[in-house]
C-alpha atoms as a PDB file:
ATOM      1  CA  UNK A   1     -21.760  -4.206   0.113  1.00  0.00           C
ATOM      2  CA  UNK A   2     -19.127  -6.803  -0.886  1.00  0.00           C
ATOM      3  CA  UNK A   3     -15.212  -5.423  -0.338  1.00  0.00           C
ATOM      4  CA  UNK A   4     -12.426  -7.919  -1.729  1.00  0.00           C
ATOM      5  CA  UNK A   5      -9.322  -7.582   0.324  1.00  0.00           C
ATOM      6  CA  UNK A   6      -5.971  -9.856   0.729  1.00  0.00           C
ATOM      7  CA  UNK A   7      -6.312 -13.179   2.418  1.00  0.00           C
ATOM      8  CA  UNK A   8      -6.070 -15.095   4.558  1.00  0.00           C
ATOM      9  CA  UNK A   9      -7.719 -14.321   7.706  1.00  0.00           C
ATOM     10  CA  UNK A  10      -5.273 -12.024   9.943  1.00  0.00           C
ATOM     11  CA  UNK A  11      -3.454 -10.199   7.257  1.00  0.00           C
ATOM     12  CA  UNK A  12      -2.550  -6.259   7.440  1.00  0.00           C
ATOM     13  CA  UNK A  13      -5.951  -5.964   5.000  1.00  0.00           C
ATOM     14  CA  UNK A  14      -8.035  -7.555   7.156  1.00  0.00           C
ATOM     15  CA  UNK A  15      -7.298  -5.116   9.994  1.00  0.00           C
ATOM     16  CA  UNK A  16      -7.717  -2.427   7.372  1.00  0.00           C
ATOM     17  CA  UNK A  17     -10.770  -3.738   6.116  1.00  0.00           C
ATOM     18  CA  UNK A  18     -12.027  -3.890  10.130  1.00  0.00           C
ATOM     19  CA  UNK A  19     -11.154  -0.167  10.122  1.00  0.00           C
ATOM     20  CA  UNK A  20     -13.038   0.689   7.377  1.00  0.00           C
ATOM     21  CA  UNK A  21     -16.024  -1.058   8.462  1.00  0.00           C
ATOM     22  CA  UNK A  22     -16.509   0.228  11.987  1.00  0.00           C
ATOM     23  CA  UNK A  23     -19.065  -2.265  12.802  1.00  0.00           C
ATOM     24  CA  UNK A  24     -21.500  -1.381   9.705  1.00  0.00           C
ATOM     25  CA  UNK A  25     -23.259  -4.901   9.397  1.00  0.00           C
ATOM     26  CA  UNK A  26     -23.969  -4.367   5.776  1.00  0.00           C
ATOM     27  CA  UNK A  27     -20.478  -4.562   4.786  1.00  0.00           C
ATOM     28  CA  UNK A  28     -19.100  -8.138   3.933  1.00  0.00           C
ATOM     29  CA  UNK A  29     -15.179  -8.478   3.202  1.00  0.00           C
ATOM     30  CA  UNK A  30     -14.268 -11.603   0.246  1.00  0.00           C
ATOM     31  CA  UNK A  31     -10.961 -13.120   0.567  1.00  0.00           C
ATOM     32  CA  UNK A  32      -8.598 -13.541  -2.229  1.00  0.00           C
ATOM     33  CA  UNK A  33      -5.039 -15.177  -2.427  1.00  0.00           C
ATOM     34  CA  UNK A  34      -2.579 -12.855  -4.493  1.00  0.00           C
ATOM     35  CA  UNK A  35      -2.950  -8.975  -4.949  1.00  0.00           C
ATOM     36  CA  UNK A  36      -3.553  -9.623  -8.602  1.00  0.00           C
ATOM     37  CA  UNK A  37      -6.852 -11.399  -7.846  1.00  0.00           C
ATOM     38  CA  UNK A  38      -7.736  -8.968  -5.445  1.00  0.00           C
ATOM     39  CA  UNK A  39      -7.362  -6.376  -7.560  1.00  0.00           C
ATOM     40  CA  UNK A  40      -9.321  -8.001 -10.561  1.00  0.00           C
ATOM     41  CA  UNK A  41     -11.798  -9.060  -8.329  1.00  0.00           C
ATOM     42  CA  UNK A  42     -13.476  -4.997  -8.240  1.00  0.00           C
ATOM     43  CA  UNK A  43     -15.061  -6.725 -11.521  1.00  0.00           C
ATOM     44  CA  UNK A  44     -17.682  -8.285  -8.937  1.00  0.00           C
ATOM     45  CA  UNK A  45     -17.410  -6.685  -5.980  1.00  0.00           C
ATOM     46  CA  UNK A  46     -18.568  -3.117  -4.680  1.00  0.00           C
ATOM     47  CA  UNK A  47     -15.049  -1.753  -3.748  1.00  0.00           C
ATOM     48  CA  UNK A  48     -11.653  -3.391  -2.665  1.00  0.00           C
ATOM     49  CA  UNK A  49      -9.084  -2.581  -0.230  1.00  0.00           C
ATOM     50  CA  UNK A  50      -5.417  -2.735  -1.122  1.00  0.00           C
ATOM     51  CA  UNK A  51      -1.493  -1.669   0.334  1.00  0.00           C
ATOM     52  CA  UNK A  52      -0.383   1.410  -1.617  1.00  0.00           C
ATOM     53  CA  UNK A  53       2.323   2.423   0.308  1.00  0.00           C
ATOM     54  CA  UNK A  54       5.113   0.763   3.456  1.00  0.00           C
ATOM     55  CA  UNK A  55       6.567   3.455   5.464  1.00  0.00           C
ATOM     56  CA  UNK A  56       9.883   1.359   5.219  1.00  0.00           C
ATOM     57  CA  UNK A  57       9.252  -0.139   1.528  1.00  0.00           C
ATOM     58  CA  UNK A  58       7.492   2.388  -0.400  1.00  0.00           C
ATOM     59  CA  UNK A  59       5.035   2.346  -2.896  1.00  0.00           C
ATOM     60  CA  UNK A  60       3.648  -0.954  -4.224  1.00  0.00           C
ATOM     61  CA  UNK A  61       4.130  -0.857  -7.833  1.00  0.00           C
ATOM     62  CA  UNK A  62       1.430  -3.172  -8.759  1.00  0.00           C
ATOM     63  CA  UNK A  63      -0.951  -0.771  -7.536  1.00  0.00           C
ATOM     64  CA  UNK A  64      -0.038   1.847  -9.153  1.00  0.00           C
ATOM     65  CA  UNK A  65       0.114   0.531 -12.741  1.00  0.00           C
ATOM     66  CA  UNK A  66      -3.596  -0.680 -11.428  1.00  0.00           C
ATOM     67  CA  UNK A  67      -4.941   2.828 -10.639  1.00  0.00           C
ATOM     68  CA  UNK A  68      -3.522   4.064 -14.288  1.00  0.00           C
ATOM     69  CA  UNK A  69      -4.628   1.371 -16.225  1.00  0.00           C
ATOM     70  CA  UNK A  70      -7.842   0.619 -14.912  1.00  0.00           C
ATOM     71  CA  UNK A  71     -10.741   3.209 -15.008  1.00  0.00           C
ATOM     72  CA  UNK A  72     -11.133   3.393 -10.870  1.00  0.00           C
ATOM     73  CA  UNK A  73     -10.539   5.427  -8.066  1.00  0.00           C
ATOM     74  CA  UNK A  74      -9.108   5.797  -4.564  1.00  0.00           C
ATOM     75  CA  UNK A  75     -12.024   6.711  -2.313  1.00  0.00           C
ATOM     76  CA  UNK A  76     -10.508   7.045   1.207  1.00  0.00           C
ATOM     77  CA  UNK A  77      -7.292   6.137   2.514  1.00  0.00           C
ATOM     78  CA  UNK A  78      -6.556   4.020   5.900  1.00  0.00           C
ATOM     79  CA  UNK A  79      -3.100   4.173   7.971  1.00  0.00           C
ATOM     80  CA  UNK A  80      -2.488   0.539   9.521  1.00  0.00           C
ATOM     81  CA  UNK A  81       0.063  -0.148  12.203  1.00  0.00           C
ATOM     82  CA  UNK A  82       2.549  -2.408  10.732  1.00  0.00           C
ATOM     83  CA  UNK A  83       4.796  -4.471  13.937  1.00  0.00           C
ATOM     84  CA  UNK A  84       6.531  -7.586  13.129  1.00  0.00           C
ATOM     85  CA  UNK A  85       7.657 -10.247  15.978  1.00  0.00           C
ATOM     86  CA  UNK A  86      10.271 -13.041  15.720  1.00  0.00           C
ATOM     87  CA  UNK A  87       8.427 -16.138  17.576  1.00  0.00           C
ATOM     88  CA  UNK A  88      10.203 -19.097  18.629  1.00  0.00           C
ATOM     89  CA  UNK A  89      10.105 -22.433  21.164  1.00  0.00           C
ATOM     90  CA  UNK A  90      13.241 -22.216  23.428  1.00  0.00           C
ATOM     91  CA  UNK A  91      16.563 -20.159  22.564  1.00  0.00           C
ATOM     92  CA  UNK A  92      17.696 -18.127  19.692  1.00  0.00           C
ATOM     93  CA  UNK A  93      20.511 -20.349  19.336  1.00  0.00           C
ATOM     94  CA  UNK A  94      18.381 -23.415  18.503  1.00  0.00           C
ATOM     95  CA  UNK A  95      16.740 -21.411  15.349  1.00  0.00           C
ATOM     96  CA  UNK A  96      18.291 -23.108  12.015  1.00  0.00           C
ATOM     97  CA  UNK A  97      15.095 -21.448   9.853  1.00  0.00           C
ATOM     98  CA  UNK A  98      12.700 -18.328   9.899  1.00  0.00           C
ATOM     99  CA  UNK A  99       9.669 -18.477   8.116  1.00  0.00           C
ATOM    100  CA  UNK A 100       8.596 -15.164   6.863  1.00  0.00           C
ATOM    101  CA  UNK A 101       6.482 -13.537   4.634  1.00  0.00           C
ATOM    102  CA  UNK A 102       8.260 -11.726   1.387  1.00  0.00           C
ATOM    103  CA  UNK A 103       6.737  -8.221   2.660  1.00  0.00           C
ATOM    104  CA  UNK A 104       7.683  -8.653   6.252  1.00  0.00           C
ATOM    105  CA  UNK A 105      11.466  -9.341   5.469  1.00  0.00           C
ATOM    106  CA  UNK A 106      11.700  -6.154   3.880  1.00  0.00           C
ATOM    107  CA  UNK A 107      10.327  -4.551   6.853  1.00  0.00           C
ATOM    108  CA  UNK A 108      13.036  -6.705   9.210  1.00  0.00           C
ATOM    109  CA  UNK A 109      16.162  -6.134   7.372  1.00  0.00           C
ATOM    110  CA  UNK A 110      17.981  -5.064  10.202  1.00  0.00           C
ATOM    111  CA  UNK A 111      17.129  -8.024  12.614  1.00  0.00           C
ATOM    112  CA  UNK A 112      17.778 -10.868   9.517  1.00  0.00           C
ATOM    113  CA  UNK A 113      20.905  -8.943   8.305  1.00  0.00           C
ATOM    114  CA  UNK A 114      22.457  -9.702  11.635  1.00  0.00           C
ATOM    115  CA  UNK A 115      21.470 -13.232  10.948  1.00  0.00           C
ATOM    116  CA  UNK A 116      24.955 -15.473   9.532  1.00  0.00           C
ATOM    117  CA  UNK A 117      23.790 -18.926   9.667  1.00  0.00           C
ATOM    118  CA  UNK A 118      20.151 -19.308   9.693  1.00  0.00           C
ATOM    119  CA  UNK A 119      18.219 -20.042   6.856  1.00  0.00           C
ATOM    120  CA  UNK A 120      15.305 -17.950   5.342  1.00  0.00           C
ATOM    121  CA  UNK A 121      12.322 -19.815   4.099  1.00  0.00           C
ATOM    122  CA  UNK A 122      10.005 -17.120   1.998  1.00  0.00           C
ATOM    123  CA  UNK A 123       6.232 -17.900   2.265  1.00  0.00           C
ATOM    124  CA  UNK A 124       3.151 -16.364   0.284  1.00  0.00           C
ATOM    125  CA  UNK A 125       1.361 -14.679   3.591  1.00  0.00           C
ATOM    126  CA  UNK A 126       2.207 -13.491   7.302  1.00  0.00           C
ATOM    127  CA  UNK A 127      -0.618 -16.403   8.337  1.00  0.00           C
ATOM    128  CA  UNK A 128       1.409 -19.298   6.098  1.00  0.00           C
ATOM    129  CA  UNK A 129       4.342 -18.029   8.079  1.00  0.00           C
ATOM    130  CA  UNK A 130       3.122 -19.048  11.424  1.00  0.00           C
ATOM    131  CA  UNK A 131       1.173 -22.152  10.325  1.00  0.00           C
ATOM    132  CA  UNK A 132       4.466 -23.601   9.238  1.00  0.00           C
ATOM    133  CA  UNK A 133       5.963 -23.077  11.914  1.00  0.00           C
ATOM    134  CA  UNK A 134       3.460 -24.111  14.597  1.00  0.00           C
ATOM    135  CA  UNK A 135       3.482 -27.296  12.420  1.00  0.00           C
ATOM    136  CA  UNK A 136       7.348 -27.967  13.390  1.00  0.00           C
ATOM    137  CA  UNK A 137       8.557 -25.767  16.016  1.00  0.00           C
ATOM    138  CA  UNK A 138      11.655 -27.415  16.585  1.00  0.00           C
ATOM    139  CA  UNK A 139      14.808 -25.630  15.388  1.00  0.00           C
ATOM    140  CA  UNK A 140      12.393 -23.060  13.277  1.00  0.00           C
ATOM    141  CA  UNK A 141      10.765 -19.718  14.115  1.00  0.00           C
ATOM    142  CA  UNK A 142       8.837 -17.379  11.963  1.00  0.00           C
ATOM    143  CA  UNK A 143       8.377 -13.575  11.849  1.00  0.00           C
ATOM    144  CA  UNK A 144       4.657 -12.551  12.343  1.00  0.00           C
ATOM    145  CA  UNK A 145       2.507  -9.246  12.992  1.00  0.00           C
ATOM    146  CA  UNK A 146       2.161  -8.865  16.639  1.00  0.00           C
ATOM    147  CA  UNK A 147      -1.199  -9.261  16.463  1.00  0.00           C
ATOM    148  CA  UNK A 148      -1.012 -13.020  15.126  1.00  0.00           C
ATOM    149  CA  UNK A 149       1.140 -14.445  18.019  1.00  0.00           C
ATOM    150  CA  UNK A 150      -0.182 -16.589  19.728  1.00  0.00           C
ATOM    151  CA  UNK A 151      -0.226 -17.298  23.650  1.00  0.00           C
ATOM    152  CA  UNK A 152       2.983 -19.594  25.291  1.00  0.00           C
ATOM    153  CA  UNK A 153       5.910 -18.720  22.798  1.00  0.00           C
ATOM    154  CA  UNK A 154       8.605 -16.608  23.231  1.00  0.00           C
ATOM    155  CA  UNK A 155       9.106 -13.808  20.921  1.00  0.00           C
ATOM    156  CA  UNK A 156      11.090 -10.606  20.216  1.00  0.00           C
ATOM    157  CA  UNK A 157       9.992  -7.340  17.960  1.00  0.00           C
ATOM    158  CA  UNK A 158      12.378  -7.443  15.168  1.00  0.00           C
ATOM    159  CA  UNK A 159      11.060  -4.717  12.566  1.00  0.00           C
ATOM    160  CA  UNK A 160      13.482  -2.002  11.769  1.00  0.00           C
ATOM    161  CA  UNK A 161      11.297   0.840  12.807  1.00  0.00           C
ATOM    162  CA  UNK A 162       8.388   1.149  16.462  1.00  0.00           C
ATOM    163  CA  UNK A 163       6.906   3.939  13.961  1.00  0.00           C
ATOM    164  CA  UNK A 164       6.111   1.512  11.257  1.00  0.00           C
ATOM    165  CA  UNK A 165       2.676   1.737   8.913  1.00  0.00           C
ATOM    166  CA  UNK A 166       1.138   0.466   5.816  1.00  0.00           C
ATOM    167  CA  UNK A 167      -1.126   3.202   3.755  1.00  0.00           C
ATOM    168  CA  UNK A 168      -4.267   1.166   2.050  1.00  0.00           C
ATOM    169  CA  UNK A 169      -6.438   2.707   0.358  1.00  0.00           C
ATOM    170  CA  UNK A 170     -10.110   1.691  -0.466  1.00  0.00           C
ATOM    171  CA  UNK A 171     -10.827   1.434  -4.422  1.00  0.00           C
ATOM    172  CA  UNK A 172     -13.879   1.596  -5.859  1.00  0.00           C
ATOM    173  CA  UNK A 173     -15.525   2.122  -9.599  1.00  0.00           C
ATOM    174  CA  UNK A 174     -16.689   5.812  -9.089  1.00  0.00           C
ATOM    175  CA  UNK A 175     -15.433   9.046  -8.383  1.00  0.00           C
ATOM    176  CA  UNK A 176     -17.113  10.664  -5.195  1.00  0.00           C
ATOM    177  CA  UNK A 177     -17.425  13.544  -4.471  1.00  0.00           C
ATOM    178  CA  UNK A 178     -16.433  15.552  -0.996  1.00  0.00           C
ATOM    179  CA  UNK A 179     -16.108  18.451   0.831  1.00  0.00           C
ATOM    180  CA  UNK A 180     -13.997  18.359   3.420  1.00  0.00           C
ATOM    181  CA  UNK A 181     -11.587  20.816   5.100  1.00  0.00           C
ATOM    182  CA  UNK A 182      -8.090  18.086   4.690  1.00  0.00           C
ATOM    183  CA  UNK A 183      -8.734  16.599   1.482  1.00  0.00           C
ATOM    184  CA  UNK A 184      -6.052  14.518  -0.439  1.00  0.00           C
ATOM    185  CA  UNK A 185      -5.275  14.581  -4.440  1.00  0.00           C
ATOM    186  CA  UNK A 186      -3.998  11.828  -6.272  1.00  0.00           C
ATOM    187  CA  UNK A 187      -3.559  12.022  -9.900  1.00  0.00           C
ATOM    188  CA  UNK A 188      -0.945  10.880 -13.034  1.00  0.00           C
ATOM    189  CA  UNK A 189       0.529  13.157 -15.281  1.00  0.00           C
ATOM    190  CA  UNK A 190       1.386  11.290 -18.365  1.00  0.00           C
ATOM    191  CA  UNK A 191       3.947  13.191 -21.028  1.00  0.00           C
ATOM    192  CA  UNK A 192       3.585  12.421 -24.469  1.00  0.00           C
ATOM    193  CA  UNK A 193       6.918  13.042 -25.538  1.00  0.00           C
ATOM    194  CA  UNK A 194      10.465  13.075 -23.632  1.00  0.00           C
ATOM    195  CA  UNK A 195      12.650  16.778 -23.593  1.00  0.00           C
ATOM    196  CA  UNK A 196      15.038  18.228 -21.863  1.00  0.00           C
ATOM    197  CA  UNK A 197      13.385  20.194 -18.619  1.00  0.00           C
ATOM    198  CA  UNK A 198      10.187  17.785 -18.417  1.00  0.00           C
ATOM    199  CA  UNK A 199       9.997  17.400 -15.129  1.00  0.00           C
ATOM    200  CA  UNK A 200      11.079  20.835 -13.853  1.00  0.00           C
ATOM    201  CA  UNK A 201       8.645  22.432 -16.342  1.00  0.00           C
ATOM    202  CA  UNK A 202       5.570  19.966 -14.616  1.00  0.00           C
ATOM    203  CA  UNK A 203       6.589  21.297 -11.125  1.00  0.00           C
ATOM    204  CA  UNK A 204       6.313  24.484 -12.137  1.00  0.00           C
ATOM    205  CA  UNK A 205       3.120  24.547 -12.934  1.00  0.00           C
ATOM    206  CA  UNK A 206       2.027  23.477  -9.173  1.00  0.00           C
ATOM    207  CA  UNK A 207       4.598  26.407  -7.993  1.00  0.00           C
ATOM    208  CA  UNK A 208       2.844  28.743  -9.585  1.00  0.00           C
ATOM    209  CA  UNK A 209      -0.378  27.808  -7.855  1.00  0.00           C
ATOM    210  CA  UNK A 210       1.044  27.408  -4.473  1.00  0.00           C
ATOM    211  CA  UNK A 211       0.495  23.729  -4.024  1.00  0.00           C
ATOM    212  CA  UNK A 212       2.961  21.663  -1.839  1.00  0.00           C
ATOM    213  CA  UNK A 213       3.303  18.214  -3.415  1.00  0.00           C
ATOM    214  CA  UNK A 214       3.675  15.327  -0.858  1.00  0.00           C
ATOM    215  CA  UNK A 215       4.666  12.872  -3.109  1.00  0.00           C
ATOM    216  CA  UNK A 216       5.931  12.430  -6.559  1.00  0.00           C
ATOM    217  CA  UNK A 217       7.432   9.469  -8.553  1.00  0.00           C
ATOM    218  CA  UNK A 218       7.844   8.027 -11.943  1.00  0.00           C
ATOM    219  CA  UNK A 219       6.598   4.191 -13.184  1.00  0.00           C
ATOM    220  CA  UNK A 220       7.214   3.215 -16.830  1.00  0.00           C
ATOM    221  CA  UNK A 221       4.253   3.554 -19.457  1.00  0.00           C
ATOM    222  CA  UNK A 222       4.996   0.400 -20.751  1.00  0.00           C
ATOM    223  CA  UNK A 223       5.136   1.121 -24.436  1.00  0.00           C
ATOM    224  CA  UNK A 224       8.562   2.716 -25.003  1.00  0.00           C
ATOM    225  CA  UNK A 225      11.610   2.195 -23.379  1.00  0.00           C
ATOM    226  CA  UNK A 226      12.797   5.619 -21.338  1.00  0.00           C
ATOM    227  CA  UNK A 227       8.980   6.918 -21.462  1.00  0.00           C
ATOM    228  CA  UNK A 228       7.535   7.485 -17.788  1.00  0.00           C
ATOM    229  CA  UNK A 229       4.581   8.736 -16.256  1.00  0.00           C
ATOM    230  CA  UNK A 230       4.490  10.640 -12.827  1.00  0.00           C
ATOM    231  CA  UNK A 231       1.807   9.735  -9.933  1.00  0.00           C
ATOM    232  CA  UNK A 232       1.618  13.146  -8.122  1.00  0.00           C
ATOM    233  CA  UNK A 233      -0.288  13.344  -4.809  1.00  0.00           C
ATOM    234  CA  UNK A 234      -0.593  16.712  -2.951  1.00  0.00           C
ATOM    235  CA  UNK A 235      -2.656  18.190  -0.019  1.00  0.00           C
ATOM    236  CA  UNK A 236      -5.946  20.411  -0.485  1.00  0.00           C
ATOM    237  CA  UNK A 237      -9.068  21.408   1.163  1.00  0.00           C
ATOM    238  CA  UNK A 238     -12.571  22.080  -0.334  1.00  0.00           C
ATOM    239  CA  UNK A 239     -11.494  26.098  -1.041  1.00  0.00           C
ATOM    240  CA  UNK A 240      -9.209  25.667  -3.292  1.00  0.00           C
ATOM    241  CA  UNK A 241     -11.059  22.957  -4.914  1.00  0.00           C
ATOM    242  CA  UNK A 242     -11.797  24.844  -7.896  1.00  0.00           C
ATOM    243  CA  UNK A 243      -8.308  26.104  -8.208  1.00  0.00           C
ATOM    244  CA  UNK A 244      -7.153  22.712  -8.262  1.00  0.00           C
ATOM    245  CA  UNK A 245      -9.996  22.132 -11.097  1.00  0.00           C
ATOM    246  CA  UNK A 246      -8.041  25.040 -13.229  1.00  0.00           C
ATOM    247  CA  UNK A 247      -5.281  23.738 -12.820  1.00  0.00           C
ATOM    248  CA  UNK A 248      -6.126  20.412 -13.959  1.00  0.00           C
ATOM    249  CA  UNK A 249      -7.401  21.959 -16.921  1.00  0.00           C
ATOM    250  CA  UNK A 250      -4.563  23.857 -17.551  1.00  0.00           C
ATOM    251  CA  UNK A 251      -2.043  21.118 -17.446  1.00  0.00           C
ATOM    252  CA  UNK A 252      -3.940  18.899 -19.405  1.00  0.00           C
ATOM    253  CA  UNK A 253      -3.149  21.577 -22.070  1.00  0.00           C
ATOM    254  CA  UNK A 254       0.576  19.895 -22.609  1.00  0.00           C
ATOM    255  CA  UNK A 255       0.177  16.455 -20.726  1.00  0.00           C
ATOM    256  CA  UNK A 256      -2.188  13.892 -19.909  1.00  0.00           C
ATOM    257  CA  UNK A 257      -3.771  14.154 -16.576  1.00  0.00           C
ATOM    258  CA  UNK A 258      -5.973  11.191 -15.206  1.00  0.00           C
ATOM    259  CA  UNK A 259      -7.510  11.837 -11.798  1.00  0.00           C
ATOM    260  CA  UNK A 260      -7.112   8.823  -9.580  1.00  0.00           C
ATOM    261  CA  UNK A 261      -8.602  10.140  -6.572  1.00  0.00           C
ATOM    262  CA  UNK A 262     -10.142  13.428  -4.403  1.00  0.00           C
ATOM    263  CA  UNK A 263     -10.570  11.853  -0.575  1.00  0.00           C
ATOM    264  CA  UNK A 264     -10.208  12.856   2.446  1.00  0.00           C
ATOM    265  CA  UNK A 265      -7.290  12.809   4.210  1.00  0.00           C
ATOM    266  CA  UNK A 266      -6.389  10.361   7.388  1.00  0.00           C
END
């Protein structure tokens, strides 16, 4: 089985993809260099493994407009611990430049706000980050996951929260099928026309059948300026399975529903 992931070696995917694969030989992991590729790249592979969601930054919008445009599905869902450290040579004071990683500075915002005359140089990856900077230590530093830091240097946690995590989620061609007491439900809900009382009328329909949502939020569909669809994501267990089924059917009576995944839940 081939997985395509985000490169380089020692990114947040890779440790995702080492938690998925719980030392099953048969499973091989292909690197790519952007999130675009990676996400094209299910064209060849078995399955790929992707960020959805930043406990600090949110969703990752990319991914989403990938799971409605593209006829795939999430099949499982993997929580990453997400730590960030500032590394450096000899004193703070002798740091003129941070190297750092576009993703990472939005989970450091606190630490680089209280910067005032440093510079910020923004990199493509957490591993470019560090290479630069163990190419020319002097006067730089660079902010890393803690488990990239190498041994000798000085360093200092800087992201703005100890509880941080990334959500990935595995994405391959099919829809499988589970039964499981803590299952998961991601889907889109896509209006055909904008009214008055929209969104309060699609809520209702989950009131009615009891169902907490855990997550709701609206991306553009692209075609019309103001027009939005909603990716929904609730709780469930194999019981109310069929409920859920009925209910599908039942909203798809006023909206367009596409199912982007039934998994179990971390």
């Amino acid at each position: 089985m081939k997985i395509g992931i985000l490169g380089p070696n020692g990114t947040f995917s890779e440790v995702a993809f080492l938690q998925y694969k719980n030392n099953q030989n048969h499973i091989e992991s292909i690197y790519y260099q952007t999130l675009e590729e990676t996400m094209q790249s299910l064209k060849v592979n078995d399955k790929i493994i992707v960020p959805l969601e930043n406990m600090l930054e949110g969703y990752v919008q990319q991914i989403l407009d990938f799971l409605i445009d593209e006829d795939v599905f999430i099949e499982q869902e993997l929580y990453v611990d997400v730590q960030f450290e500032l590394i450096y040579k000899n004193n703070l004071s002798d740091i003129s430049n941070i190297f750092v990683q576009f993703a990472a500075k939005g989970q450091c915002q606190n630490f680089i706000k209280s910067l005032s005359s440093t510079d910020l140089t923004l990199t493509a990856s957490n591993t470019q980050s560090l290479n630069l900077y163990l190419h020319n230590p002097n006067h730089n530093s660079a902010i890393v996951p803690s488990h990239l830091i190498p041994n000798g240097y000085l360093h200092q946690n800087v992201t703005d929260s100890k509880y941080n995590q990334t959500r990935f989620i595995v994405i391959s061609k099919k829809q499988e099928q589970y039964t499981s007491k803590n299952l998961k439900v991601s889907l889109a809900v896509i209006p055909s026309l904008d009214r008055p009382g929209l969104l309060y009328d699609i809520l209702s329909i989950f009131n009615a059948q009891n169902i907490n949502l855990t997550s709701i939020m609206s991306r553009p569909q692209k075609n019309m300026m103001g027009k939005y669809f909603f990716f929904i994501e609730f709780d469930a267990n194999d019981h109310i399975l069929h409920d859920i089924n009925k209910l599908i059917e039942f909203t798809k009576k006023s909206y367009t529903i596409k199912i982007l995944g039934i998994y179990p839940k971390k």
